[in-house]
PDB file of N, CA and C in Angstrom:
ATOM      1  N   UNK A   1     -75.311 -12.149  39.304  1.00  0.00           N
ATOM      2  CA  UNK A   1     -73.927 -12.050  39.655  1.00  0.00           C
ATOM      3  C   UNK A   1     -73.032 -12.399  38.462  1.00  0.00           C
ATOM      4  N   UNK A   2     -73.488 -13.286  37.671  1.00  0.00           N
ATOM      5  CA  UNK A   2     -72.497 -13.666  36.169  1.00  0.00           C
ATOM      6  C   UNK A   2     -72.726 -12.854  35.573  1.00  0.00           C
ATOM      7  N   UNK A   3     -73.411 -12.119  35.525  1.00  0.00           N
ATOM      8  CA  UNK A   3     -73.739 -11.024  34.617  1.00  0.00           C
ATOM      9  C   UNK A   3     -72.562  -9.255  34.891  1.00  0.00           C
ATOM     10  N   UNK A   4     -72.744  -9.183  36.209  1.00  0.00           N
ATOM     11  CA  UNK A   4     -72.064  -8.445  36.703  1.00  0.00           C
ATOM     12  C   UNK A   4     -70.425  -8.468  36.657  1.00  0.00           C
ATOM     13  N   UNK A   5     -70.133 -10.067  36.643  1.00  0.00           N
ATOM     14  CA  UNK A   5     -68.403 -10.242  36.757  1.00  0.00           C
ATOM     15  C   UNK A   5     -68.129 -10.228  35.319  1.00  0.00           C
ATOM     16  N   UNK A   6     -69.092 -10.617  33.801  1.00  0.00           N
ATOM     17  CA  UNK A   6     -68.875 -10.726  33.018  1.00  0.00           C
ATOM     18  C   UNK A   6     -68.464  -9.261  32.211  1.00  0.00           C
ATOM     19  N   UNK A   7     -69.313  -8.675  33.225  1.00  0.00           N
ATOM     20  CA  UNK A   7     -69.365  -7.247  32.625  1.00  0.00           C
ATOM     21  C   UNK A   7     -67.797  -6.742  33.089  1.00  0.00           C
ATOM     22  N   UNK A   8     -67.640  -7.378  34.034  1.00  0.00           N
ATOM     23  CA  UNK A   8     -66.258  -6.254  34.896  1.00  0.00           C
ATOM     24  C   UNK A   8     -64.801  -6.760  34.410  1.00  0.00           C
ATOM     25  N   UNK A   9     -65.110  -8.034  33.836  1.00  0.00           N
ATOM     26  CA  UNK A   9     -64.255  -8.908  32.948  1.00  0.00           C
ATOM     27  C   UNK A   9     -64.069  -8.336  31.757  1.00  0.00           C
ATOM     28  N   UNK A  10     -65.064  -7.850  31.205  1.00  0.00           N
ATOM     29  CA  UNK A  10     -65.360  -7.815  29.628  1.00  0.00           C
ATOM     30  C   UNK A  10     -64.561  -6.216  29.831  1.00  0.00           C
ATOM     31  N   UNK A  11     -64.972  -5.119  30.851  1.00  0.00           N
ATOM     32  CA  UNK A  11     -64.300  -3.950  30.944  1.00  0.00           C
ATOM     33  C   UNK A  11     -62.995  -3.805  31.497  1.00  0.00           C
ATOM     34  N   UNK A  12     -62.779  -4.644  31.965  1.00  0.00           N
ATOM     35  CA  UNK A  12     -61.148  -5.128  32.261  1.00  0.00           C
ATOM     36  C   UNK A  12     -60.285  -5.602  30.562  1.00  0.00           C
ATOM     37  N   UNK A  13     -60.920  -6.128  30.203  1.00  0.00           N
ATOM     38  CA  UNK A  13     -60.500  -6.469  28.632  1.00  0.00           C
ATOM     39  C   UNK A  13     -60.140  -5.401  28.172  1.00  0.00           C
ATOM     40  N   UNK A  14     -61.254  -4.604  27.644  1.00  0.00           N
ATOM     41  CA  UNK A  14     -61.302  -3.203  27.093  1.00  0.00           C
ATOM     42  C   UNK A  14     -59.856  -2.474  27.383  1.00  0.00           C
ATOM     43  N   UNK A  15     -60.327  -2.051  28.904  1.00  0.00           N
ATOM     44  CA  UNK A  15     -58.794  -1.399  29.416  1.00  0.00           C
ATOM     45  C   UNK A  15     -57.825  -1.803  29.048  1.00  0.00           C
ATOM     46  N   UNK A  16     -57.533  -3.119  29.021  1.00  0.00           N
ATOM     47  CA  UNK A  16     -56.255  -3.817  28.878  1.00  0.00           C
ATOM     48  C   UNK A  16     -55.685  -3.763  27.375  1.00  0.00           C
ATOM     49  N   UNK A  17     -56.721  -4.246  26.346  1.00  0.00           N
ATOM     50  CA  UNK A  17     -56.513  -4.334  25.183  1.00  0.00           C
ATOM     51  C   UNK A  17     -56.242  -2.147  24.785  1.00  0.00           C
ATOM     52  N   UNK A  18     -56.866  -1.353  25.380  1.00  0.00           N
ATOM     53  CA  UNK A  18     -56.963  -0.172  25.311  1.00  0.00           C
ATOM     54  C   UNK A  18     -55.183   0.351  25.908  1.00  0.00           C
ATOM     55  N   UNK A  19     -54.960  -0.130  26.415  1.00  0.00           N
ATOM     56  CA  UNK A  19     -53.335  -0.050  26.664  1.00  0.00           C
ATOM     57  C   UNK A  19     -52.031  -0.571  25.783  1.00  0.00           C
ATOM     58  N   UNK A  20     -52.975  -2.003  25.501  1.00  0.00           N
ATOM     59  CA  UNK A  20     -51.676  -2.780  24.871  1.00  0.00           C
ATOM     60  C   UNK A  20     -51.438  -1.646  23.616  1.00  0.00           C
ATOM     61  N   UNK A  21     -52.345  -0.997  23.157  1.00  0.00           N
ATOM     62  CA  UNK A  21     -52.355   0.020  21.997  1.00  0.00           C
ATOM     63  C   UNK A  21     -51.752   1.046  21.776  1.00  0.00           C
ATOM     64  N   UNK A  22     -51.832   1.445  23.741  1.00  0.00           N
ATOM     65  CA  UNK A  22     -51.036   2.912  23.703  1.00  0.00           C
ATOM     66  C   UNK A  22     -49.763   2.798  23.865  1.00  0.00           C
ATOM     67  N   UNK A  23     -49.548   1.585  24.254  1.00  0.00           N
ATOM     68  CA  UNK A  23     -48.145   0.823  24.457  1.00  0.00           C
ATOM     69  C   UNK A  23     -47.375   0.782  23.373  1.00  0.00           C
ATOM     70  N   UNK A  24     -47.759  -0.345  22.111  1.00  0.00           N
ATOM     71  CA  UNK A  24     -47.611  -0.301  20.816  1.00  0.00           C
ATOM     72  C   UNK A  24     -47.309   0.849  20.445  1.00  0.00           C
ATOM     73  N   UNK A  25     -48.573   1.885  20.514  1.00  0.00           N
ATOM     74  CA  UNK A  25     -48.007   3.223  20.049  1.00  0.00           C
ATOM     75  C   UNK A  25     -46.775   4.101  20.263  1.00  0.00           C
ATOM     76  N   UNK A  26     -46.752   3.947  21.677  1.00  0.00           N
ATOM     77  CA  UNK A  26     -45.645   4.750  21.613  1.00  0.00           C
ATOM     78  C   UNK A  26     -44.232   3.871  21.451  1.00  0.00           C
ATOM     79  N   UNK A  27     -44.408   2.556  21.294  1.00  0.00           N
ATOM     80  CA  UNK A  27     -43.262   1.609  20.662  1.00  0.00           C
ATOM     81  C   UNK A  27     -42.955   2.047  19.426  1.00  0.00           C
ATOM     82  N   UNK A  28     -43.401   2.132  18.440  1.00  0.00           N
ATOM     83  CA  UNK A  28     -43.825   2.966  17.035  1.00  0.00           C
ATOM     84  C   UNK A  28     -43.180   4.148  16.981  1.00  0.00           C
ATOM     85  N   UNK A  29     -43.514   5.020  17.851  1.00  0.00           N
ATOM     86  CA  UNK A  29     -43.131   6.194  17.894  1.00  0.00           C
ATOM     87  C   UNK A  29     -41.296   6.477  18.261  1.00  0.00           C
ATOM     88  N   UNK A  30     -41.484   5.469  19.410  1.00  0.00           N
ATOM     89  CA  UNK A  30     -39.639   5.661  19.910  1.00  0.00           C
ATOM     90  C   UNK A  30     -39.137   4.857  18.890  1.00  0.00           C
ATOM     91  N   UNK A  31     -39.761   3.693  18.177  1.00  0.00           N
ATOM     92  CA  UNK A  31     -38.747   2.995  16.655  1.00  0.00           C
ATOM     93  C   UNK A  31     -38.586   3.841  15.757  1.00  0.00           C
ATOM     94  N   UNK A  32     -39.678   5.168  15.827  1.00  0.00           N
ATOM     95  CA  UNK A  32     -39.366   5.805  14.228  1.00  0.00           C
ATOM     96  C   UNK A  32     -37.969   6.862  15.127  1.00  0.00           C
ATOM     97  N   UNK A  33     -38.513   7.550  16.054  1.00  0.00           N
ATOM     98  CA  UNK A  33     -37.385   8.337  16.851  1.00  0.00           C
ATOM     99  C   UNK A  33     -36.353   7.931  16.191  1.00  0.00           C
ATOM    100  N   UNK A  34     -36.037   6.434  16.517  1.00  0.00           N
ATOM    101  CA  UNK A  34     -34.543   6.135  16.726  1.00  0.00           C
ATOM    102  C   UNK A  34     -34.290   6.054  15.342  1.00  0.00           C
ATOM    103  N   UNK A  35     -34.690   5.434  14.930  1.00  0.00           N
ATOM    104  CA  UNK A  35     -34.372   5.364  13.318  1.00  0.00           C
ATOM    105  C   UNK A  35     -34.435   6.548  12.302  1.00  0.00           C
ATOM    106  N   UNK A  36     -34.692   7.896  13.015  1.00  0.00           N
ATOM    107  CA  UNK A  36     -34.527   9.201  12.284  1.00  0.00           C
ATOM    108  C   UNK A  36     -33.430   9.619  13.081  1.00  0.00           C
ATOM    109  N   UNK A  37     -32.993   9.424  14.110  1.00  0.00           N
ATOM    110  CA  UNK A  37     -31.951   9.556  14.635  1.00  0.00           C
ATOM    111  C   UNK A  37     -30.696   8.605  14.060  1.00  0.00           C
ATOM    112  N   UNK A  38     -30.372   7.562  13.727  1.00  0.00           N
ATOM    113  CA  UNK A  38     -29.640   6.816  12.916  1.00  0.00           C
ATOM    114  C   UNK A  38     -29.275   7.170  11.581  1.00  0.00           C
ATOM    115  N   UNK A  39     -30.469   7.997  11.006  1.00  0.00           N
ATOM    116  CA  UNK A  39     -30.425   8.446   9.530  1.00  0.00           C
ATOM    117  C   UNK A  39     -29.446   9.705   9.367  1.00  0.00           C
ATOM    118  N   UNK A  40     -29.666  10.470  10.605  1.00  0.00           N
ATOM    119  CA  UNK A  40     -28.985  11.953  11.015  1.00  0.00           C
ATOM    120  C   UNK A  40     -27.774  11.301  10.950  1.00  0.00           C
ATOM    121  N   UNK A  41     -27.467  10.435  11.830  1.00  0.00           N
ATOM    122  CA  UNK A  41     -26.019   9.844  12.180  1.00  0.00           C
ATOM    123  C   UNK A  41     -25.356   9.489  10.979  1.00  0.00           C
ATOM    124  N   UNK A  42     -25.999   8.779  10.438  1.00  0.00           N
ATOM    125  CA  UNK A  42     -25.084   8.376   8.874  1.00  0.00           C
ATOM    126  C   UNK A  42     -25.473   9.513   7.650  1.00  0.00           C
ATOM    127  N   UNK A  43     -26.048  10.722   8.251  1.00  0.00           N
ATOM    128  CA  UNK A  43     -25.434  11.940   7.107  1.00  0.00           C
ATOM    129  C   UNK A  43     -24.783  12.674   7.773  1.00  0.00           C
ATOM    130  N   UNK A  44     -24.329  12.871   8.978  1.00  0.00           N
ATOM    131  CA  UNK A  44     -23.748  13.362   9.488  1.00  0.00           C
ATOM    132  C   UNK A  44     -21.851  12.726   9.163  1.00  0.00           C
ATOM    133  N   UNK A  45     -21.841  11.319   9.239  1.00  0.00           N
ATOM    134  CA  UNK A  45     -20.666  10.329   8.839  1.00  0.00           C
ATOM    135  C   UNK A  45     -20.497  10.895   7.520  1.00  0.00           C
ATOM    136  N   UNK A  46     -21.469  10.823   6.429  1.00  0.00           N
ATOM    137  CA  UNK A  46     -21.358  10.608   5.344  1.00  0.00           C
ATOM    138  C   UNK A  46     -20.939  12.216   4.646  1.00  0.00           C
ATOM    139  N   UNK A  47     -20.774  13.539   5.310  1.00  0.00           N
ATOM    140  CA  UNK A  47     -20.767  14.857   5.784  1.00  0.00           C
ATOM    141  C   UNK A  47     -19.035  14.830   5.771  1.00  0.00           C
ATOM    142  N   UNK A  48     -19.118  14.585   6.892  1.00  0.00           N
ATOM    143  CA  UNK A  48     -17.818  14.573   7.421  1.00  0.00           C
ATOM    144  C   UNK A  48     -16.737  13.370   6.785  1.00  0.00           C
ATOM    145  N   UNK A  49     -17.121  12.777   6.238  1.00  0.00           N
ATOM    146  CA  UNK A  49     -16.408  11.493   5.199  1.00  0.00           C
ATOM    147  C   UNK A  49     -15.588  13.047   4.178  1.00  0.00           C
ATOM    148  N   UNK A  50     -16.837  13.512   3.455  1.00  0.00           N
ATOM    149  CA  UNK A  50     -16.589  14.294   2.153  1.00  0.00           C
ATOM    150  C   UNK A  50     -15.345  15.602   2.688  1.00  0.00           C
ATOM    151  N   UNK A  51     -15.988  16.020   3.820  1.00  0.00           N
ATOM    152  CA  UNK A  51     -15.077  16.917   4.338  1.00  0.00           C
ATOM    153  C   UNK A  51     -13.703  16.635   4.411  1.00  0.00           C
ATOM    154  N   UNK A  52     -13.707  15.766   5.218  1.00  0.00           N
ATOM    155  CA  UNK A  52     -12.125  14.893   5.161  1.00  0.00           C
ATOM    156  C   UNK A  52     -11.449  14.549   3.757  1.00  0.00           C
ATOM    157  N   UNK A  53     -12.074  14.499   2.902  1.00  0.00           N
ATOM    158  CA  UNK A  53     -11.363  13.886   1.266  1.00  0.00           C
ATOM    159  C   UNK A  53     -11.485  15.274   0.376  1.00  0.00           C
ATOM    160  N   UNK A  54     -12.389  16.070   0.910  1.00  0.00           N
ATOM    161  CA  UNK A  54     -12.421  17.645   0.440  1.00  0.00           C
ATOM    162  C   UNK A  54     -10.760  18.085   1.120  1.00  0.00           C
ATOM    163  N   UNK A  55     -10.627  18.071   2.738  1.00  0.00           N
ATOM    164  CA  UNK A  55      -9.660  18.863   3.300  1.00  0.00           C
ATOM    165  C   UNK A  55      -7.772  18.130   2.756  1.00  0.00           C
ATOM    166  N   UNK A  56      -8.080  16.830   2.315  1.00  0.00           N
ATOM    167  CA  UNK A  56      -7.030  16.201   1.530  1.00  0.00           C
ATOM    168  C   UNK A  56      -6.307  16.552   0.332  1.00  0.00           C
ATOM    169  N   UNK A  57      -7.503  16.681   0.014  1.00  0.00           N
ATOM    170  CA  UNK A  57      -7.147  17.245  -1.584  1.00  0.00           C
ATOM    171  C   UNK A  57      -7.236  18.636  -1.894  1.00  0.00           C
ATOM    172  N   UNK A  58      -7.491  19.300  -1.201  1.00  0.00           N
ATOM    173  CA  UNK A  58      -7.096  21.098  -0.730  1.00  0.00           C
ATOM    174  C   UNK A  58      -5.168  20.977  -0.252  1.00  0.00           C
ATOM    175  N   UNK A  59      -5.050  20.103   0.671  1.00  0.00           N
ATOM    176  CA  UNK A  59      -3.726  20.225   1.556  1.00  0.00           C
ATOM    177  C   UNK A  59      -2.999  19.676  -0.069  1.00  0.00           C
ATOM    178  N   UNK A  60      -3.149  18.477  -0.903  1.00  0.00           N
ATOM    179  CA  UNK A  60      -2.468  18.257  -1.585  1.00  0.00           C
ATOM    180  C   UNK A  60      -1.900  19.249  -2.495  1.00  0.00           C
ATOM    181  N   UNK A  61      -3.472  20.033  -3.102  1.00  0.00           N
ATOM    182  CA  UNK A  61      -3.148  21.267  -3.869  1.00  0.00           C
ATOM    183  C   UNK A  61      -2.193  22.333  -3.080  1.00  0.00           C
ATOM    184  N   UNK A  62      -2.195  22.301  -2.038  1.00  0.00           N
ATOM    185  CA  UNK A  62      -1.397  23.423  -1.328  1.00  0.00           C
ATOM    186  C   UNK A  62       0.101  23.155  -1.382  1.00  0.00           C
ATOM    187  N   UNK A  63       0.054  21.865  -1.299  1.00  0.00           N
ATOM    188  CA  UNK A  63       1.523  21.263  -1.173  1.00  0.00           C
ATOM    189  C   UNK A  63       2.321  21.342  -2.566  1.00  0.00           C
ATOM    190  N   UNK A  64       1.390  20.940  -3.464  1.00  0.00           N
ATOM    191  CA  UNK A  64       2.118  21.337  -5.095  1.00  0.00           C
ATOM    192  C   UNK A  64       2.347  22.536  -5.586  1.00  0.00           C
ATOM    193  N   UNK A  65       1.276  23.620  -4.836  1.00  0.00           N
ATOM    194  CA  UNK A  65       1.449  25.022  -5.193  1.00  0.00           C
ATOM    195  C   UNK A  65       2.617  25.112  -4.305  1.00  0.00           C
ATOM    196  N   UNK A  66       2.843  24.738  -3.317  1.00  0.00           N
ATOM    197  CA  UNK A  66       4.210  25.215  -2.690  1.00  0.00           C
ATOM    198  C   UNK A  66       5.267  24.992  -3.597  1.00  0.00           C
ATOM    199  N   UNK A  67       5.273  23.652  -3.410  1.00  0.00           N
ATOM    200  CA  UNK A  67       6.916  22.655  -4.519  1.00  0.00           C
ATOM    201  C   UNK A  67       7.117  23.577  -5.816  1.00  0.00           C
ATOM    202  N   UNK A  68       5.485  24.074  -5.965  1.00  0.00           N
ATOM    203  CA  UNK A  68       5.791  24.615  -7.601  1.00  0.00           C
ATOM    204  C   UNK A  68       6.681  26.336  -7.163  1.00  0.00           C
ATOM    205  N   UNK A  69       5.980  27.046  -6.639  1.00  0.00           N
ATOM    206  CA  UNK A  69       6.249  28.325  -6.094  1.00  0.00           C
ATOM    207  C   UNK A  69       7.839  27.796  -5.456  1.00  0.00           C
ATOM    208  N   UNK A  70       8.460  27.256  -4.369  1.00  0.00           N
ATOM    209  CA  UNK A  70       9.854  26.982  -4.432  1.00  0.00           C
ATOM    210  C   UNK A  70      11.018  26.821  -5.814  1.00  0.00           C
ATOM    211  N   UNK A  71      10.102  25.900  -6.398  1.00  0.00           N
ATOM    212  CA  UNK A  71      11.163  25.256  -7.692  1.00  0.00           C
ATOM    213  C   UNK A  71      11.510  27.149  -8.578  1.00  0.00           C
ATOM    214  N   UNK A  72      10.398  27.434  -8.381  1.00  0.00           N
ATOM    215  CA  UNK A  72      10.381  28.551  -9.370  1.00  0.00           C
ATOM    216  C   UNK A  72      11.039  30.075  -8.563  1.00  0.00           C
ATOM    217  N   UNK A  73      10.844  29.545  -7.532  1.00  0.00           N
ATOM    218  CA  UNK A  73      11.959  30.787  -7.172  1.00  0.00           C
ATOM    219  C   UNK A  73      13.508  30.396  -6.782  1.00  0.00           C
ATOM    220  N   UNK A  74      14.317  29.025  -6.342  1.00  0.00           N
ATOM    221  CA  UNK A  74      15.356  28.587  -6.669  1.00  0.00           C
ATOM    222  C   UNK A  74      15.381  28.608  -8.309  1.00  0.00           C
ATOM    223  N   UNK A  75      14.858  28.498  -9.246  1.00  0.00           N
ATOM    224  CA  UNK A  75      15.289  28.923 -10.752  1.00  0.00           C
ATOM    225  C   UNK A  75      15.529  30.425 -10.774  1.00  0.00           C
ATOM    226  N   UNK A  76      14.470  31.128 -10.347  1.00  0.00           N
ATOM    227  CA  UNK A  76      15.358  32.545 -11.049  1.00  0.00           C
ATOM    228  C   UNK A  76      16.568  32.931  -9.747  1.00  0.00           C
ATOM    229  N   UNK A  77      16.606  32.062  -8.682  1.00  0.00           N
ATOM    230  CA  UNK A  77      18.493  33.113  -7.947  1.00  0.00           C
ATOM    231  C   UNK A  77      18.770  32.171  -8.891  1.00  0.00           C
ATOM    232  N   UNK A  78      18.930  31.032  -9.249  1.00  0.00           N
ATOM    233  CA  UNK A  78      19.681  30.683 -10.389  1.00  0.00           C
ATOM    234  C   UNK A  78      20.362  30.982 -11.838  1.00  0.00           C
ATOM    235  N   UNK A  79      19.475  31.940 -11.676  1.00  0.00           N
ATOM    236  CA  UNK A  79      19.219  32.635 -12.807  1.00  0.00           C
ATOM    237  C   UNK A  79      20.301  33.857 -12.914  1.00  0.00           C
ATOM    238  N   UNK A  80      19.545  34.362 -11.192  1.00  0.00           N
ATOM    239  CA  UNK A  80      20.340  35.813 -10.795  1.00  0.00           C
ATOM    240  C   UNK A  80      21.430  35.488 -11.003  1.00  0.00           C
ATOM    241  N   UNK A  81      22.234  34.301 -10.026  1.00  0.00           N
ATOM    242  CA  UNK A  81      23.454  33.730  -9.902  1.00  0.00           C
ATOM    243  C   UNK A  81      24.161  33.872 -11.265  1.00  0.00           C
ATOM    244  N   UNK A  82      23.645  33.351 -12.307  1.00  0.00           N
ATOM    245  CA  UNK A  82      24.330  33.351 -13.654  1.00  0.00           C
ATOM    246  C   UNK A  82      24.849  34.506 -13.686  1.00  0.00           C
ATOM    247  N   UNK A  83      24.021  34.994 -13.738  1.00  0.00           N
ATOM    248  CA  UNK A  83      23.940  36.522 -14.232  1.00  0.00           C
ATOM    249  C   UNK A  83      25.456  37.296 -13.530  1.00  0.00           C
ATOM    250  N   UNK A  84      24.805  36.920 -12.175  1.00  0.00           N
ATOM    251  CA  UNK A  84      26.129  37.697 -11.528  1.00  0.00           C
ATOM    252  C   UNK A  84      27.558  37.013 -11.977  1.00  0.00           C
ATOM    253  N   UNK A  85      27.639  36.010 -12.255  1.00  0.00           N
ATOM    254  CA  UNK A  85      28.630  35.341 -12.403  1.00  0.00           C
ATOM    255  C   UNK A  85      28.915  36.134 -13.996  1.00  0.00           C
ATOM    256  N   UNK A  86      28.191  36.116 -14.683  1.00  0.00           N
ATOM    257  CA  UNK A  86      28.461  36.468 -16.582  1.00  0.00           C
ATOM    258  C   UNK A  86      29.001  38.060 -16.112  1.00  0.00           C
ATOM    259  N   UNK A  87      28.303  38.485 -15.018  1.00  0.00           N
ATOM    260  CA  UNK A  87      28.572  40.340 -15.196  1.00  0.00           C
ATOM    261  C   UNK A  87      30.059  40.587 -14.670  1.00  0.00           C
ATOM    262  N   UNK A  88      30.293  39.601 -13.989  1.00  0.00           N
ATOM    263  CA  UNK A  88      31.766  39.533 -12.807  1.00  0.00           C
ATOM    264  C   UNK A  88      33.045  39.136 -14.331  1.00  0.00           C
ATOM    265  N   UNK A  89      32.231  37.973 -15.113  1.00  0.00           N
ATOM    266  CA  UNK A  89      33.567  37.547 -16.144  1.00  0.00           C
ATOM    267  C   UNK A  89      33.862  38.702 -16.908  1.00  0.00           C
ATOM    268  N   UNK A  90      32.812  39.708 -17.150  1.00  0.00           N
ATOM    269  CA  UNK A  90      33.066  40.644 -18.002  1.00  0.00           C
ATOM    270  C   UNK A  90      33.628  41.870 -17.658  1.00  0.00           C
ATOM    271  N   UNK A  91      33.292  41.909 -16.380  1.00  0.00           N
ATOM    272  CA  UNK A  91      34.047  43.067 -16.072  1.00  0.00           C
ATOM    273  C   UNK A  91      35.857  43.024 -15.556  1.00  0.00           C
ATOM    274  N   UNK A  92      35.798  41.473 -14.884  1.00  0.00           N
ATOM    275  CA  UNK A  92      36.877  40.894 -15.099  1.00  0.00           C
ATOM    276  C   UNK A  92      37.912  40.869 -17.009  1.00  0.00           C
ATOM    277  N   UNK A  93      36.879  40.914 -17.914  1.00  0.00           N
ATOM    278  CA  UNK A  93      37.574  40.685 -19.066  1.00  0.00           C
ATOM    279  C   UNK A  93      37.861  42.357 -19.356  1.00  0.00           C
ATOM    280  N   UNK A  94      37.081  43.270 -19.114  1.00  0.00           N
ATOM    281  CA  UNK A  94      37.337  44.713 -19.486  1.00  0.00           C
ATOM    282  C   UNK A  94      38.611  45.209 -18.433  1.00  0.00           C
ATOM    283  N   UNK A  95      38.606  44.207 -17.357  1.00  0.00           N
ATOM    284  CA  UNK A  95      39.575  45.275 -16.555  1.00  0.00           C
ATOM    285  C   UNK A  95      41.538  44.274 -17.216  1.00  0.00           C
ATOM    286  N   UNK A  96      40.860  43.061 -17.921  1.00  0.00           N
ATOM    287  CA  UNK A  96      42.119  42.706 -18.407  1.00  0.00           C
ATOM    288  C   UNK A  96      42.614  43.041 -20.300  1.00  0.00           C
ATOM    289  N   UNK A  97      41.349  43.667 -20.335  1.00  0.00           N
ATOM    290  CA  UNK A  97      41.386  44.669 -22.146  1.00  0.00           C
ATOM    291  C   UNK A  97      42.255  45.700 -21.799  1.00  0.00           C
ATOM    292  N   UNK A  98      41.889  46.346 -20.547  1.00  0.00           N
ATOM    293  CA  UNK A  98      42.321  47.450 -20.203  1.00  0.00           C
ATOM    294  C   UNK A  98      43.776  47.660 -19.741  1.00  0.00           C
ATOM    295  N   UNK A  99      44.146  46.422 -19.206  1.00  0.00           N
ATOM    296  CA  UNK A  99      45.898  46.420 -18.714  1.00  0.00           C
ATOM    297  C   UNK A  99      46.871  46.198 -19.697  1.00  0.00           C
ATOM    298  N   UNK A 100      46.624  45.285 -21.035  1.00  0.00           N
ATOM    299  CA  UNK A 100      46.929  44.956 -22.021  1.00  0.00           C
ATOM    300  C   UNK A 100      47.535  45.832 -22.796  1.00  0.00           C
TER     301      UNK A 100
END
């Protein structure tokens, strides 16, 4: 009879220790899971970080190409403006050559 319970003891062990393993294992398995999942997450952050300081400094360039493209077209009606103004004195001065 000691022989028999020792045996059913000793295969109760087995099983048990034969679990704690598969247990472990798949502990192992869901730690690496998660932690390749965490890695995704912070290149995914680290993705979208660049994007955001990429889409900044695109809007900035856009904004200076604007200011620049405005400044430069208020200079030439400025320009026009002269102009019209110089063509108006002169024809103003020919129509007072002419009364003279």
């Amino acid at each position: 009879m000691k022989h028999i319970t020792f045996a059913i003891l000793a295969a109760v062990s087995v099983l048990a220790v034969g679990c704690n393993k598969q247990k472990q294992a798949i502990d192992a398995q869901n730690e690496a899971a998660k932690n390749a999942i965490d890695h995704q997450k912070e290149a995914v952050d680290a993705a979208a970080k660049e994007a955001k300081e990429q889409a900044d400094i695109k809007a900035k360039i856009d904004k200076a190409n604007i200011e620049a493209s405005t400044a430069a077209t208020q200079a030439q009606l400025d320009a026009v403006k002269k102009k019209a103004d110089a063509d108006a004195a002169a024809e103003k001065a020919k129509v007072d050559a002419q009364n003279k």
